[in-house]
PDB file of N, CA and C in Angstrom:
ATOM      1  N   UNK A   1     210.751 233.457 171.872  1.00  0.00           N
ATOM      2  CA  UNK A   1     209.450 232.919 172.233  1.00  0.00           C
ATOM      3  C   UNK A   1     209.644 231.726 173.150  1.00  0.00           C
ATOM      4  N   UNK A   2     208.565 231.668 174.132  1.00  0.00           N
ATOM      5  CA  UNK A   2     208.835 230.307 175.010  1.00  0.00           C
ATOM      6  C   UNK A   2     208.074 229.236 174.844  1.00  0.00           C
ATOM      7  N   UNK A   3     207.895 228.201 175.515  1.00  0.00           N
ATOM      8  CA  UNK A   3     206.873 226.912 175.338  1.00  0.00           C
ATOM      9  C   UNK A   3     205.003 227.575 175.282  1.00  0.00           C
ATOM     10  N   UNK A   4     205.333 228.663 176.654  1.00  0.00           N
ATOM     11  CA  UNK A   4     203.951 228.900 176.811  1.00  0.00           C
ATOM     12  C   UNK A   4     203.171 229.578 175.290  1.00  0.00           C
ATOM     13  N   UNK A   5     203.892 230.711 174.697  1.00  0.00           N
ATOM     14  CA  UNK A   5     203.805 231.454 173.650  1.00  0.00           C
ATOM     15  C   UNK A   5     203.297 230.130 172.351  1.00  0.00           C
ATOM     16  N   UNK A   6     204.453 229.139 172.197  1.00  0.00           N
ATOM     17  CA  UNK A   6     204.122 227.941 170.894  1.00  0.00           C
ATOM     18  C   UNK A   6     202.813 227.273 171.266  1.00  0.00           C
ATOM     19  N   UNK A   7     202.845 227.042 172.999  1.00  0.00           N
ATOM     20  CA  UNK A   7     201.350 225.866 173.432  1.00  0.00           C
ATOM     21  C   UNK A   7     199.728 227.270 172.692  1.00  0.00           C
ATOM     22  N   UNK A   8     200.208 228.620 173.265  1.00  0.00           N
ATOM     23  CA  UNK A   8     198.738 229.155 172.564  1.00  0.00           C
ATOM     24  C   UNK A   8     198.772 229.371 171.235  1.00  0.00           C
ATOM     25  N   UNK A   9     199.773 229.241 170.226  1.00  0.00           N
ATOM     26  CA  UNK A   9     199.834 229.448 169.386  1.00  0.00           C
ATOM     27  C   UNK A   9     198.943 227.766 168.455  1.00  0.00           C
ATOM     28  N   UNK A  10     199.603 227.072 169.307  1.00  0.00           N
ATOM     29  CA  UNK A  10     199.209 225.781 168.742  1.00  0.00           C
ATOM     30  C   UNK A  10     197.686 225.035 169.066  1.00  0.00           C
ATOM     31  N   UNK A  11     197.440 225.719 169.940  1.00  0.00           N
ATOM     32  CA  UNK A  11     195.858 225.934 170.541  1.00  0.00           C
ATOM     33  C   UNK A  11     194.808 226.970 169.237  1.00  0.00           C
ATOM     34  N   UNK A  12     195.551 227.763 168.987  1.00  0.00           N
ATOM     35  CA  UNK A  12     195.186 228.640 167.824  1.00  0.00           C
ATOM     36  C   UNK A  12     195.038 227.846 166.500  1.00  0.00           C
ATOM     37  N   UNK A  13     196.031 227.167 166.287  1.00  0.00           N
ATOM     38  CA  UNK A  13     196.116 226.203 164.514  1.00  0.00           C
ATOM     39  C   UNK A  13     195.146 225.365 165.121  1.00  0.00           C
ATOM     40  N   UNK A  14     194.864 224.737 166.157  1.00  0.00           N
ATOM     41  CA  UNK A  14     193.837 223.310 166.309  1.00  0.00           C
ATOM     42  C   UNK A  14     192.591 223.788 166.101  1.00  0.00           C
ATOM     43  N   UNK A  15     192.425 225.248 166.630  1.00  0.00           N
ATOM     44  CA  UNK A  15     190.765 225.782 166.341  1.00  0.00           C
ATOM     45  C   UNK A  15     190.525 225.926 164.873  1.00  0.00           C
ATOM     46  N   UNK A  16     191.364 226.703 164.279  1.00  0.00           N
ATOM     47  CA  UNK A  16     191.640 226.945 162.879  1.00  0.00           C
ATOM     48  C   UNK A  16     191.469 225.805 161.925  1.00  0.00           C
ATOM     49  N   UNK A  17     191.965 224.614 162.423  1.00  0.00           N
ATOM     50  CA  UNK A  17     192.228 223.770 161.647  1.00  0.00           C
ATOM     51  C   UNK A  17     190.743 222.852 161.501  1.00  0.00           C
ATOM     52  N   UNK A  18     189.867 223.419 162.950  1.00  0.00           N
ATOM     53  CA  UNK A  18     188.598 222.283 162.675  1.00  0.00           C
ATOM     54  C   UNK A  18     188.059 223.146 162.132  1.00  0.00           C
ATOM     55  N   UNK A  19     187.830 224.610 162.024  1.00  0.00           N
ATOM     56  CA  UNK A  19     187.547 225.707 161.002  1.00  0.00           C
ATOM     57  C   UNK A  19     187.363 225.279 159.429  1.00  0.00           C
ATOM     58  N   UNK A  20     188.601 225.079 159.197  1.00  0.00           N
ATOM     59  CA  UNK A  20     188.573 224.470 157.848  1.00  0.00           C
ATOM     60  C   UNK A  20     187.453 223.150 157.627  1.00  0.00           C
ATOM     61  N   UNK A  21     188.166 222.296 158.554  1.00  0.00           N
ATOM     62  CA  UNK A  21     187.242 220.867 158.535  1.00  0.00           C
ATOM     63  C   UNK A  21     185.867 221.533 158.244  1.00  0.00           C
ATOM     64  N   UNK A  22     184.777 222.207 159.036  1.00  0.00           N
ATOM     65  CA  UNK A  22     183.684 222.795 159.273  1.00  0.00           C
ATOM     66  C   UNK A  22     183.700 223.111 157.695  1.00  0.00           C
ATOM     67  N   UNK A  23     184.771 224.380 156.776  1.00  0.00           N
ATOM     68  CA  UNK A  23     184.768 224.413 155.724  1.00  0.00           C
ATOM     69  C   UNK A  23     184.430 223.804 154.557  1.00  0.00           C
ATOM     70  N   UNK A  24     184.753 222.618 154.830  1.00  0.00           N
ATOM     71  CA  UNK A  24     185.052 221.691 153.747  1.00  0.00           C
ATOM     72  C   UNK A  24     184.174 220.919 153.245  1.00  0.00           C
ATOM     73  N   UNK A  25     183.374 220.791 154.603  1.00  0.00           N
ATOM     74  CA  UNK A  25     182.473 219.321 155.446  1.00  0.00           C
ATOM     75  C   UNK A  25     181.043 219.555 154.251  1.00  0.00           C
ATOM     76  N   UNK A  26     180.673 218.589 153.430  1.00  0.00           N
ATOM     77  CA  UNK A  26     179.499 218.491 153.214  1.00  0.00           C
ATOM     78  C   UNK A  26     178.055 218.265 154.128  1.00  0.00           C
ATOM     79  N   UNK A  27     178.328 218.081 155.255  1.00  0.00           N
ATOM     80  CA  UNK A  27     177.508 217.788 156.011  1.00  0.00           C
ATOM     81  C   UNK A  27     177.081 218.605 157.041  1.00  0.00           C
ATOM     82  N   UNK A  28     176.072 219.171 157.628  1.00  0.00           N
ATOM     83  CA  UNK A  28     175.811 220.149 158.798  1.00  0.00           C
ATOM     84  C   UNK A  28     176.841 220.158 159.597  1.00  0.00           C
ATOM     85  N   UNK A  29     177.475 221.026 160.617  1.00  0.00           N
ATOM     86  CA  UNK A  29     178.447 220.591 161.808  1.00  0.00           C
ATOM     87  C   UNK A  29     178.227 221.526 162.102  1.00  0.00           C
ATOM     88  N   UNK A  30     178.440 221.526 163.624  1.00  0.00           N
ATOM     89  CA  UNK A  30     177.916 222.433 164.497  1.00  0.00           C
ATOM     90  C   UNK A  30     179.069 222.809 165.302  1.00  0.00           C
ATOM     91  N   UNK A  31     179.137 223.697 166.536  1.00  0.00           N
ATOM     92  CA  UNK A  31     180.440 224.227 166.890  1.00  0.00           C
ATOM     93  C   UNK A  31     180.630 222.714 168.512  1.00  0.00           C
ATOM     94  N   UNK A  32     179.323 222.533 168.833  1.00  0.00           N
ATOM     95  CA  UNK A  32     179.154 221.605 169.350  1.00  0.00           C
ATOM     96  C   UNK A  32     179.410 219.911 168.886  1.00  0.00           C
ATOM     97  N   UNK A  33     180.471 219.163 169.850  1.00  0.00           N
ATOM     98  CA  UNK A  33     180.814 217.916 169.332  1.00  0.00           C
ATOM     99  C   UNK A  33     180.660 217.028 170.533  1.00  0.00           C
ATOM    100  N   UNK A  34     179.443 217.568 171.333  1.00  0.00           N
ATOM    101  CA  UNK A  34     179.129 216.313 172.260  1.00  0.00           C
ATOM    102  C   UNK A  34     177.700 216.573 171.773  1.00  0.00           C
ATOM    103  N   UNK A  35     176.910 216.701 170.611  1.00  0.00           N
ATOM    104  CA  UNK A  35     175.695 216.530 171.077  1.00  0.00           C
ATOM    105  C   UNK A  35     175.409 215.649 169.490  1.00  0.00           C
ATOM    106  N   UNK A  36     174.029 215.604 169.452  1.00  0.00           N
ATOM    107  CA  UNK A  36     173.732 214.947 168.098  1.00  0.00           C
ATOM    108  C   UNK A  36     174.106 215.267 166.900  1.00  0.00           C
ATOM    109  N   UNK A  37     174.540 214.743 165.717  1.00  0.00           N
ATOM    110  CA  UNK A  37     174.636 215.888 164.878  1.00  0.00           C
ATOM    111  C   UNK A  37     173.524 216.687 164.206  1.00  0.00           C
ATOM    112  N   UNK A  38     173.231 218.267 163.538  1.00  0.00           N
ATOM    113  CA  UNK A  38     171.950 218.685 162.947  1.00  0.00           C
ATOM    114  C   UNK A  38     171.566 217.637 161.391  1.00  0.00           C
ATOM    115  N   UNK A  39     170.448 217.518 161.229  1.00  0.00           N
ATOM    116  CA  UNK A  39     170.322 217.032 160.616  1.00  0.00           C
ATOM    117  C   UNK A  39     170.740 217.967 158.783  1.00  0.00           C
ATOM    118  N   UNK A  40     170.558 217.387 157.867  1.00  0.00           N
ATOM    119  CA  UNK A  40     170.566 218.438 156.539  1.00  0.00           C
ATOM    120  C   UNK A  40     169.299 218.498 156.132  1.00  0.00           C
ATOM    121  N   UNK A  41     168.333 218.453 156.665  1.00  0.00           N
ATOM    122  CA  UNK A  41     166.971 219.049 156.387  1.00  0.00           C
ATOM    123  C   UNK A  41     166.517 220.138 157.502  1.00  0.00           C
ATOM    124  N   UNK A  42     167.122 220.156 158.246  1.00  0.00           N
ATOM    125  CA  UNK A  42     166.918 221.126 159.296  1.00  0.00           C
ATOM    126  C   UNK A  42     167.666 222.119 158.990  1.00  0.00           C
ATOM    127  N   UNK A  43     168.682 222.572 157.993  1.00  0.00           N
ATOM    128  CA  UNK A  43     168.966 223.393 157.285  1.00  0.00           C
ATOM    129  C   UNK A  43     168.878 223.747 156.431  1.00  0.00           C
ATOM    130  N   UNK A  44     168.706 225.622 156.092  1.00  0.00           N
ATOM    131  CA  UNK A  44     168.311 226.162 154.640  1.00  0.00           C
ATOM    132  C   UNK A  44     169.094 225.796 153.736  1.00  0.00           C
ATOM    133  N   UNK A  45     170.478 225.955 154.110  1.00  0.00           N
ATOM    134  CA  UNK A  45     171.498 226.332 153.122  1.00  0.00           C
ATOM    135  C   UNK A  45     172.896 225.431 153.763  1.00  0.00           C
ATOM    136  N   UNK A  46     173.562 224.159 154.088  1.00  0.00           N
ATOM    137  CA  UNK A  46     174.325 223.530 154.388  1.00  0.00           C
ATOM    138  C   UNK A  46     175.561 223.957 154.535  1.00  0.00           C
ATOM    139  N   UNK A  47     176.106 224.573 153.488  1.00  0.00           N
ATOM    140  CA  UNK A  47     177.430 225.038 152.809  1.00  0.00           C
ATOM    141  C   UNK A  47     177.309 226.369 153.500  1.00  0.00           C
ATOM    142  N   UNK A  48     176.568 227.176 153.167  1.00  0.00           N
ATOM    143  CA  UNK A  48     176.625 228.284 154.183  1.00  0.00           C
ATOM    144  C   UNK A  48     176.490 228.639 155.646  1.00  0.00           C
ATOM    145  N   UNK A  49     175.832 227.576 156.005  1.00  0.00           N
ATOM    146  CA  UNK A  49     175.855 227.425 157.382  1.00  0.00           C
ATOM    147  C   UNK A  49     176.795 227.127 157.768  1.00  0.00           C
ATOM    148  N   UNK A  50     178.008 225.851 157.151  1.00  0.00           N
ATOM    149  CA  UNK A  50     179.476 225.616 157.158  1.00  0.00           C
ATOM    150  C   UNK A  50     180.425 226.204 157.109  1.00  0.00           C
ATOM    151  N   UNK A  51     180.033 226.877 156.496  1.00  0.00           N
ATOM    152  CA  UNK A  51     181.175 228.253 156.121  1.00  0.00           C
ATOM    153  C   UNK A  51     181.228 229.426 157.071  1.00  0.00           C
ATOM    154  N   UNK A  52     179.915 229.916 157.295  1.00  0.00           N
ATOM    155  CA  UNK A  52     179.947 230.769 158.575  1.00  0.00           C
ATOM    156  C   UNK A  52     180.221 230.206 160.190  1.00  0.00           C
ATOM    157  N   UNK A  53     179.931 229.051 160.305  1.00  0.00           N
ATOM    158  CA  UNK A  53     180.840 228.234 161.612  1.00  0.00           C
ATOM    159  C   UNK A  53     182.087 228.388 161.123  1.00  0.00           C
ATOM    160  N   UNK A  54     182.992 227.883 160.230  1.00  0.00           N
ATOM    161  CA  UNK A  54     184.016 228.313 159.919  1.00  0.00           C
ATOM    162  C   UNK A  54     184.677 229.506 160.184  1.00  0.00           C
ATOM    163  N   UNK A  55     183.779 229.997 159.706  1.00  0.00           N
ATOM    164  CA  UNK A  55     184.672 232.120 160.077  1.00  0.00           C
ATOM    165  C   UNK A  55     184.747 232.102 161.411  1.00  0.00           C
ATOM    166  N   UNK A  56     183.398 231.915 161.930  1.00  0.00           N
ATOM    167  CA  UNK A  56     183.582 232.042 163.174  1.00  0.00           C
ATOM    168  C   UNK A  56     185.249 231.425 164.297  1.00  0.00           C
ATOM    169  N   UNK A  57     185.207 229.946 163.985  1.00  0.00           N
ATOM    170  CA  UNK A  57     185.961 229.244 164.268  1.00  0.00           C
ATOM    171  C   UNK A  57     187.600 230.050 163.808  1.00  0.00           C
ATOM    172  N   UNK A  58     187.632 230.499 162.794  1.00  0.00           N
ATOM    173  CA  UNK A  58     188.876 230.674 162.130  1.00  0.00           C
ATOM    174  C   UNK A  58     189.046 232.116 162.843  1.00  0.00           C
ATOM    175  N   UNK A  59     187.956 233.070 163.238  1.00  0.00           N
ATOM    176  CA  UNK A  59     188.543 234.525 164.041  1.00  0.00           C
ATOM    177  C   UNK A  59     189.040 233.918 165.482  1.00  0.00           C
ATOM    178  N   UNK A  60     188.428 232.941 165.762  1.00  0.00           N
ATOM    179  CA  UNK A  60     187.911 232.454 167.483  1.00  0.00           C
ATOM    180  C   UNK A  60     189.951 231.533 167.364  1.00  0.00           C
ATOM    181  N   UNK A  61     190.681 231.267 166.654  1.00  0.00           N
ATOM    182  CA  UNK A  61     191.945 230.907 166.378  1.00  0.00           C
ATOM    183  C   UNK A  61     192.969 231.772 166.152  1.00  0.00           C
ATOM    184  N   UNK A  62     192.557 233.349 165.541  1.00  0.00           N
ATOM    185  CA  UNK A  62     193.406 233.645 165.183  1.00  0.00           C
ATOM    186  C   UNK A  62     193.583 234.648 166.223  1.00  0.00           C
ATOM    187  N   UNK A  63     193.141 234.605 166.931  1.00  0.00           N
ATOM    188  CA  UNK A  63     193.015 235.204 168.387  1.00  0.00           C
ATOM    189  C   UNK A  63     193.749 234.365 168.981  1.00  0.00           C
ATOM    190  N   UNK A  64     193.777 233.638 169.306  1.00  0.00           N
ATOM    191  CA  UNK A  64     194.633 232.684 170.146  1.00  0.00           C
ATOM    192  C   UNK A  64     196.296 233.299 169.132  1.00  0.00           C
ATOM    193  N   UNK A  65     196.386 232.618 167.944  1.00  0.00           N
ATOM    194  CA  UNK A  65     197.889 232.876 167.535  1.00  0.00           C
ATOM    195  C   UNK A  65     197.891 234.371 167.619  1.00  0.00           C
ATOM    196  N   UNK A  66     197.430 235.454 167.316  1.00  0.00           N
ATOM    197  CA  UNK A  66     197.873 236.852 167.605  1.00  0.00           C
ATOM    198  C   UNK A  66     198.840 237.112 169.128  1.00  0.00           C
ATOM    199  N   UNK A  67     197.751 236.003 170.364  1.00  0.00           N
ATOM    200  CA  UNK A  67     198.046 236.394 171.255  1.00  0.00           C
ATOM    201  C   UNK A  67     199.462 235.681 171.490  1.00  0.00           C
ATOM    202  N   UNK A  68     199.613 234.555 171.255  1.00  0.00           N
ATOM    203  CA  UNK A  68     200.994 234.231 171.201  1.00  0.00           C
ATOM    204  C   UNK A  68     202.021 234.850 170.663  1.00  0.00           C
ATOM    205  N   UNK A  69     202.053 235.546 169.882  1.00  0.00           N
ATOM    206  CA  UNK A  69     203.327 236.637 169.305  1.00  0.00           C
ATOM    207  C   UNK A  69     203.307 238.032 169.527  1.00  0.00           C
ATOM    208  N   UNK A  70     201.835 238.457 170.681  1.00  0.00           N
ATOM    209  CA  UNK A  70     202.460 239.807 170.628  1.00  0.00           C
ATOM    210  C   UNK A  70     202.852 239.965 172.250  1.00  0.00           C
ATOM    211  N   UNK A  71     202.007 238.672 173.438  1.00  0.00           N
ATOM    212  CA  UNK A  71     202.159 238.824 174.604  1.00  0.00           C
ATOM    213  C   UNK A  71     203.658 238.088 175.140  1.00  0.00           C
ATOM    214  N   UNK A  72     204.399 238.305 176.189  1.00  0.00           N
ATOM    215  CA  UNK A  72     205.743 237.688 176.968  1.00  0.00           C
ATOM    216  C   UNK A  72     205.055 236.343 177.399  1.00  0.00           C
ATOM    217  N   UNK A  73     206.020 235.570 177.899  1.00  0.00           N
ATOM    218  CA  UNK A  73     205.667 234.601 178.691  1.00  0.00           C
ATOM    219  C   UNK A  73     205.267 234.838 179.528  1.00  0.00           C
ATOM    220  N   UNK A  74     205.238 235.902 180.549  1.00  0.00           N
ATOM    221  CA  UNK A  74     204.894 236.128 181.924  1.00  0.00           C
ATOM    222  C   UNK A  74     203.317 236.239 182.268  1.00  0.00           C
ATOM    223  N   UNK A  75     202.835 236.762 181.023  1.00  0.00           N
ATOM    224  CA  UNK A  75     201.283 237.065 180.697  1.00  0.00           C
ATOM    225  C   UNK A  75     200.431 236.149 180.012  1.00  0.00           C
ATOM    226  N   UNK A  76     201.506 235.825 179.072  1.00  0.00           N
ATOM    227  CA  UNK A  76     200.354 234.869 177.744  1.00  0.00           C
ATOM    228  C   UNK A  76     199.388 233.411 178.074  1.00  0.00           C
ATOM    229  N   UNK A  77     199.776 233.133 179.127  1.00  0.00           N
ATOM    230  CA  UNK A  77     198.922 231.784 179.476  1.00  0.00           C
ATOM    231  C   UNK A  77     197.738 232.761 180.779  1.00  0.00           C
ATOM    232  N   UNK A  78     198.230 233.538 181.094  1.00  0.00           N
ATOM    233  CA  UNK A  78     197.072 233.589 181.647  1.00  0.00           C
ATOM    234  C   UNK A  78     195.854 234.776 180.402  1.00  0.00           C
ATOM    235  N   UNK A  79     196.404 235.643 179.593  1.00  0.00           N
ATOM    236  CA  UNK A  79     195.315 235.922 178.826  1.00  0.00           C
ATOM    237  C   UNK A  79     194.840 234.886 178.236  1.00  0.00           C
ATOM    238  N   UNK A  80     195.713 233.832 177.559  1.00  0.00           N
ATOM    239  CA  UNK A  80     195.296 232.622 177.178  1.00  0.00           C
ATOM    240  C   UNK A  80     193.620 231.829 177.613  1.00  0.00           C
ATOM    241  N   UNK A  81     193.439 232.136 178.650  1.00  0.00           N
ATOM    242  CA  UNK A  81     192.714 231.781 179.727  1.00  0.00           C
ATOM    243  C   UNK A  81     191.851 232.620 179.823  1.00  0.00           C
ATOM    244  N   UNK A  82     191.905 233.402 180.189  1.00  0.00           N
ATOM    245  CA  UNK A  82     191.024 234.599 180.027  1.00  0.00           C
ATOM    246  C   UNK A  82     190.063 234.698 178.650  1.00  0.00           C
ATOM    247  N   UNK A  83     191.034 234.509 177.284  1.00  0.00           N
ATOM    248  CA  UNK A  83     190.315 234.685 176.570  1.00  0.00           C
ATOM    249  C   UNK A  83     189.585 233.320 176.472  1.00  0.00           C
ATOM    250  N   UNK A  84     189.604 231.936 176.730  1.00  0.00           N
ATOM    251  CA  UNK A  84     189.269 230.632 176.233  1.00  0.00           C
ATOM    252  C   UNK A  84     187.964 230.564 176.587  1.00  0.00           C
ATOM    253  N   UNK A  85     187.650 231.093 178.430  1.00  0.00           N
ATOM    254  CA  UNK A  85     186.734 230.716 178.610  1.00  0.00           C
ATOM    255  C   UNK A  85     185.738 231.495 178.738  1.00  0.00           C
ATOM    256  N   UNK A  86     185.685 233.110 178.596  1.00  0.00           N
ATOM    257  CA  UNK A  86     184.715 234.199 178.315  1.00  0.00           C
ATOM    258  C   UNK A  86     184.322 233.903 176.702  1.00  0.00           C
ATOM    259  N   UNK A  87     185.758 233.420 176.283  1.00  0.00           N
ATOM    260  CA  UNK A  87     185.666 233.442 174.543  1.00  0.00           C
ATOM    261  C   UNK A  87     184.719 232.479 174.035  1.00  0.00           C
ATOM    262  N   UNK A  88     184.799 231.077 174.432  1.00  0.00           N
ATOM    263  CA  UNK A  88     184.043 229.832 174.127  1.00  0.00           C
ATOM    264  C   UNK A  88     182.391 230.008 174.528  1.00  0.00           C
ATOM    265  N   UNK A  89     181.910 231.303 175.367  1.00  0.00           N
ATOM    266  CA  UNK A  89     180.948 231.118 175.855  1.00  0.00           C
ATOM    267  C   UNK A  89     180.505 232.968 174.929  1.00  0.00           C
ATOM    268  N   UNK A  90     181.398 233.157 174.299  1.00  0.00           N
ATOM    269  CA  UNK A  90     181.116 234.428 173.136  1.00  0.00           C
ATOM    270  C   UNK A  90     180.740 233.810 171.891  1.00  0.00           C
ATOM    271  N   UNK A  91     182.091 232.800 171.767  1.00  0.00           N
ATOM    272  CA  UNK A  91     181.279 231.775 170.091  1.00  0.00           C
ATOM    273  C   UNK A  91     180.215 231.381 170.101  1.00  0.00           C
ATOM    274  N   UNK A  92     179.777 230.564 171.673  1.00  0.00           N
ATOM    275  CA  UNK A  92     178.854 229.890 171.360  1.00  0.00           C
ATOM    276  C   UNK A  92     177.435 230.691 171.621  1.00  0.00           C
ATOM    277  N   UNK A  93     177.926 232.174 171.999  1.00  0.00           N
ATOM    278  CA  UNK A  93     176.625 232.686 171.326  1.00  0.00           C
ATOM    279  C   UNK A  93     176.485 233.429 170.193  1.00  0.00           C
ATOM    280  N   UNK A  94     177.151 233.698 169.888  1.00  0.00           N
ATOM    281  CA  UNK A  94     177.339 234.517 168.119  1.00  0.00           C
ATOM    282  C   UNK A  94     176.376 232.867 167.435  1.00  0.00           C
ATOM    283  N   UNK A  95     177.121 232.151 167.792  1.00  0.00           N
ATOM    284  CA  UNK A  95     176.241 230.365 167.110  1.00  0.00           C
ATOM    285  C   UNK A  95     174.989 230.894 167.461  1.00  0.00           C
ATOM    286  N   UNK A  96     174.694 230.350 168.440  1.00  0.00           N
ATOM    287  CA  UNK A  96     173.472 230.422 168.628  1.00  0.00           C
ATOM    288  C   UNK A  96     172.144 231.369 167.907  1.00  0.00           C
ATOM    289  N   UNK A  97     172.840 232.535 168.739  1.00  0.00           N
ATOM    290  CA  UNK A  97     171.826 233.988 168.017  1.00  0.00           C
ATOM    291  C   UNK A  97     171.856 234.328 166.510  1.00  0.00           C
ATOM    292  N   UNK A  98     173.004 234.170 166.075  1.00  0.00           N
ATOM    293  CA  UNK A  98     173.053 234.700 164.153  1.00  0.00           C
ATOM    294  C   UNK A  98     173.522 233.092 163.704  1.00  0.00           C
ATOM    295  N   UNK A  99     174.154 232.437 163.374  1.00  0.00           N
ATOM    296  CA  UNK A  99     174.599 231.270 162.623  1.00  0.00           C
ATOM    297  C   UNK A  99     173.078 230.438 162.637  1.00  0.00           C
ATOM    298  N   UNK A 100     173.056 229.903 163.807  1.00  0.00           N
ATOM    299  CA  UNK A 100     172.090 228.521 163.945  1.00  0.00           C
ATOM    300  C   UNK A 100     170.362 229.422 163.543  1.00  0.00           C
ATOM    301  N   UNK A 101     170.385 230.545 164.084  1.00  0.00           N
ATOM    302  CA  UNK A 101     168.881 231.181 163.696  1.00  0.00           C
ATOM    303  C   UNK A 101     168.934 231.447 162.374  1.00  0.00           C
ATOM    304  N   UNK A 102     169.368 231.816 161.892  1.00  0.00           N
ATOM    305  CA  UNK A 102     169.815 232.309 160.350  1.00  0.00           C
ATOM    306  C   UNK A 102     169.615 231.467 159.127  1.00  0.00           C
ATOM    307  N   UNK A 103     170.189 229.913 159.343  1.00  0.00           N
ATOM    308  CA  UNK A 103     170.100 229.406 158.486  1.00  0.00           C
ATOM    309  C   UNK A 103     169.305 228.033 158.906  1.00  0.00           C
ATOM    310  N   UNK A 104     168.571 227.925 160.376  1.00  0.00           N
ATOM    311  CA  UNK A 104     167.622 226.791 160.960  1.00  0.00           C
ATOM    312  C   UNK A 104     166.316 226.742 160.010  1.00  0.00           C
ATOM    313  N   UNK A 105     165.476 225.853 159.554  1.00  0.00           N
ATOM    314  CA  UNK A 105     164.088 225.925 159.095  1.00  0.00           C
ATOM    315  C   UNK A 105     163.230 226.048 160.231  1.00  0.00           C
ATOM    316  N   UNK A 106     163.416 225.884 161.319  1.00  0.00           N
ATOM    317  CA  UNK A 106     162.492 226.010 162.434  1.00  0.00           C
ATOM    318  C   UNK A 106     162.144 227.179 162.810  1.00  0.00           C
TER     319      UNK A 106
END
């Protein structure tokens, strides 16, 4: 394995790892961390809303490490890429349409 293969792999544990955080978090969190945070009255269900950002977050990682151990160096930074930024704009609508509608009071 080369540097490029460990850098997406390790790009993979950092998504994963705020996954968990999201998990854990008593508090609303959103996949978004430049905007306000949601409030906990603006949600049905807190913990479940947490938990399903989570999954999300934790498939949206393990995609990244898959791709590090099954692609060469010659390829893996650029699927890397490929997947980050079609991918980030796939999470953030799976968020949008099922997570945030699902469990919003609005």
């Amino acid at each position: 394995m080369t540097t490029e293969n460990y850098l997406v792999i390790i790009i993979g544990f950092v998504v994963i790892a705020t996954g968990i955080y999201h998990y854990l978090s008593q508090k609303p969190l959103t996949i978004y961390h430049n905007i306000r945070p949601i409030l906990a009255k603006n949600i049905t269900d807190v913990a479940k809303h947490n938990h399903a950002t989570a999954l999300l977050l934790f498939i949206y990682g393990l995609i990244f490490i898959l791709e590090g151990f099954i692609f060469n160096q010659t390829i893996v930074l650029h699927i890397a890429i490929f997947t980050a930024v079609p991918g980030i704009l796939i999470v953030m609508a799976i968020y949008e349409i099922f997570i945030r509608r699902k469990y919003s009071t609005r």
